[in-house]
C-alpha atoms as a PDB file:
ATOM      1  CA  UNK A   1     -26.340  16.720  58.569  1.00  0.00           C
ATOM      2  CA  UNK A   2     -23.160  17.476  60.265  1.00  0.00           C
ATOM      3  CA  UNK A   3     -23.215  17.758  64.433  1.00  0.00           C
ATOM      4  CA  UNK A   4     -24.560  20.091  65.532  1.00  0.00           C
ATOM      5  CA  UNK A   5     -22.274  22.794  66.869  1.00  0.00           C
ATOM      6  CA  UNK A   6     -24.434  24.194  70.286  1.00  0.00           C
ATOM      7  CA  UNK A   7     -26.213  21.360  71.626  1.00  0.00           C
ATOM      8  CA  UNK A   8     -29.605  23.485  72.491  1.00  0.00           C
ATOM      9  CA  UNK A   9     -32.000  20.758  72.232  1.00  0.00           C
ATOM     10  CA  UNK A  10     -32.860  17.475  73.744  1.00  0.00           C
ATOM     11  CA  UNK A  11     -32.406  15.292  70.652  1.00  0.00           C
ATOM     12  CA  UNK A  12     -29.411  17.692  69.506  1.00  0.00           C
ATOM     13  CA  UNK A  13     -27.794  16.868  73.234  1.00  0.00           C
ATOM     14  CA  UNK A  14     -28.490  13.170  72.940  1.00  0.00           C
ATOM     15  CA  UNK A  15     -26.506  12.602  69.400  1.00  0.00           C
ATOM     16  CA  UNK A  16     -23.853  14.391  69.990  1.00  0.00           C
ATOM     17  CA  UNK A  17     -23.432  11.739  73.323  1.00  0.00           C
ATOM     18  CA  UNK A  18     -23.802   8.906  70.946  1.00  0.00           C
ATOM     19  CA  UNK A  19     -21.428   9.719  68.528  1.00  0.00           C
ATOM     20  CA  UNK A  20     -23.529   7.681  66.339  1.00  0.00           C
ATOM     21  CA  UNK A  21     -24.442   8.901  62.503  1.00  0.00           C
ATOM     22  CA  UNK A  22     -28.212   9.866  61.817  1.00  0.00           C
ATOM     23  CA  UNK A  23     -28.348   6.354  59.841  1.00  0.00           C
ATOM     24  CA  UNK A  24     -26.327   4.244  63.215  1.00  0.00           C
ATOM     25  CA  UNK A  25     -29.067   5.990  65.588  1.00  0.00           C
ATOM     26  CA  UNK A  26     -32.265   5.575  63.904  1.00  0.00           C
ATOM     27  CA  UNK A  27     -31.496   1.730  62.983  1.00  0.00           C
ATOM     28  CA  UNK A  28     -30.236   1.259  66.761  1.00  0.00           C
ATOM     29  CA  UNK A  29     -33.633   2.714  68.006  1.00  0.00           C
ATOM     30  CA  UNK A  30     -35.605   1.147  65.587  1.00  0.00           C
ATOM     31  CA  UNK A  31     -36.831   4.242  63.906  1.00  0.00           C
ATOM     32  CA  UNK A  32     -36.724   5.522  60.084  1.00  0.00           C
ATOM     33  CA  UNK A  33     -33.586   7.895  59.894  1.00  0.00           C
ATOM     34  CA  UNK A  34     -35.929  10.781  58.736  1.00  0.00           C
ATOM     35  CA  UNK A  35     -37.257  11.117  62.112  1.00  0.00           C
ATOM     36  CA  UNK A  36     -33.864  11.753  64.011  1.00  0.00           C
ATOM     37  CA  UNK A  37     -33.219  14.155  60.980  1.00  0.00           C
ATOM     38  CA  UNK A  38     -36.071  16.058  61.580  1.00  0.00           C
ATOM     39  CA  UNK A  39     -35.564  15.684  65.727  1.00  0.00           C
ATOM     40  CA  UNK A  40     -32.930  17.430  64.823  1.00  0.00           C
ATOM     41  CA  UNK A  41     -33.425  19.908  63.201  1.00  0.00           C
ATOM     42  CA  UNK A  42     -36.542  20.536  65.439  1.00  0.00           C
ATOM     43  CA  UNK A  43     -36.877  23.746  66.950  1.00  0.00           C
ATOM     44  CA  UNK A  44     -37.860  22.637  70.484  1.00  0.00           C
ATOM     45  CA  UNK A  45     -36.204  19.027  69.357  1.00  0.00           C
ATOM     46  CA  UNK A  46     -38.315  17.255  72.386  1.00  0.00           C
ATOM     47  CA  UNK A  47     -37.754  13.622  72.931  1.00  0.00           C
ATOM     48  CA  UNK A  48     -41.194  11.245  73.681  1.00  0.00           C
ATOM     49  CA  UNK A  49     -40.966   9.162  76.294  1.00  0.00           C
ATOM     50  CA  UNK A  50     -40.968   6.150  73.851  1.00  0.00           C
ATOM     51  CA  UNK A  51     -38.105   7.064  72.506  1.00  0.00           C
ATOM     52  CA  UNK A  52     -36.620   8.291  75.624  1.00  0.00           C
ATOM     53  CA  UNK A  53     -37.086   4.539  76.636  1.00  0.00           C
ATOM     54  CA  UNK A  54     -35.000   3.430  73.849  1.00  0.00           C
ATOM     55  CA  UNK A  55     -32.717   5.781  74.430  1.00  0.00           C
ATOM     56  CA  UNK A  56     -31.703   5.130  77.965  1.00  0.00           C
ATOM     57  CA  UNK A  57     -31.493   1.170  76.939  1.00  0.00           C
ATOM     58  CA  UNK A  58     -29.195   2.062  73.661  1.00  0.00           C
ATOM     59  CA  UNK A  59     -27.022   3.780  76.109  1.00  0.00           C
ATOM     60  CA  UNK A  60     -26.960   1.446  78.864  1.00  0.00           C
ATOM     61  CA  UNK A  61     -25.789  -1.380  76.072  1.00  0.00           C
ATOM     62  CA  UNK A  62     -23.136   1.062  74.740  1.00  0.00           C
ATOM     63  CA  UNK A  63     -22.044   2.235  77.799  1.00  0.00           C
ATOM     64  CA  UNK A  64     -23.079   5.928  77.206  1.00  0.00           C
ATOM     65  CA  UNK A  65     -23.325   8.036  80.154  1.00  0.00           C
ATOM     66  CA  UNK A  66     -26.640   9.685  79.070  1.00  0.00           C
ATOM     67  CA  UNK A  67     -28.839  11.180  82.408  1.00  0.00           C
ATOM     68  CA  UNK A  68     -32.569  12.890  82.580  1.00  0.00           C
ATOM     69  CA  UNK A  69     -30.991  16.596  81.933  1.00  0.00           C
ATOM     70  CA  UNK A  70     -29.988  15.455  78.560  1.00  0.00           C
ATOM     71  CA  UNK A  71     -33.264  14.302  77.347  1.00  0.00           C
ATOM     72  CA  UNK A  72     -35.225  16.744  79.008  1.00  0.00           C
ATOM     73  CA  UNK A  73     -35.754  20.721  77.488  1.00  0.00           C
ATOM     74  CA  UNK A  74     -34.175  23.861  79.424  1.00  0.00           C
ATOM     75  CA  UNK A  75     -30.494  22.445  80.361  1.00  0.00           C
END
């Protein structure tokens, strides 16, 4: 899947920050890469807090500025 071109969702918001691919994400959050293929191409693309957990420490070790409006619905 190619980025997304408007960032409307949480998860959709969030890998567009990383600049990660699908496969670099999942394996850095310790997920399958079929789940942050179908995050994104959620609908409503909402984040859990588990994985907002990993999340916020993923981007604290790569120095991405990532803040509560990005993982949160209705920016």
């Amino acid at each position: 899947m190619s980025r997304p071109q408007e960032c409307s969702t949480p998860w959709q918001r969030v890998y567009a920050k990383f600049g990660l691919t699908q496969s670099q994400l999942a394996k850095s959050l310790g997920r399958h890469k079929s789940k942050i293929s179908r995050a994104l191409k959620d609908e409503k693309g909402l984040i859990s807090g588990r994985d907002q957990e990993a999340l916020f420490s993923l981007a604290k070790s790569l120095k991405v500025n990532l803040s509560p409006e990005d993982v949160t619905p209705g920016r």
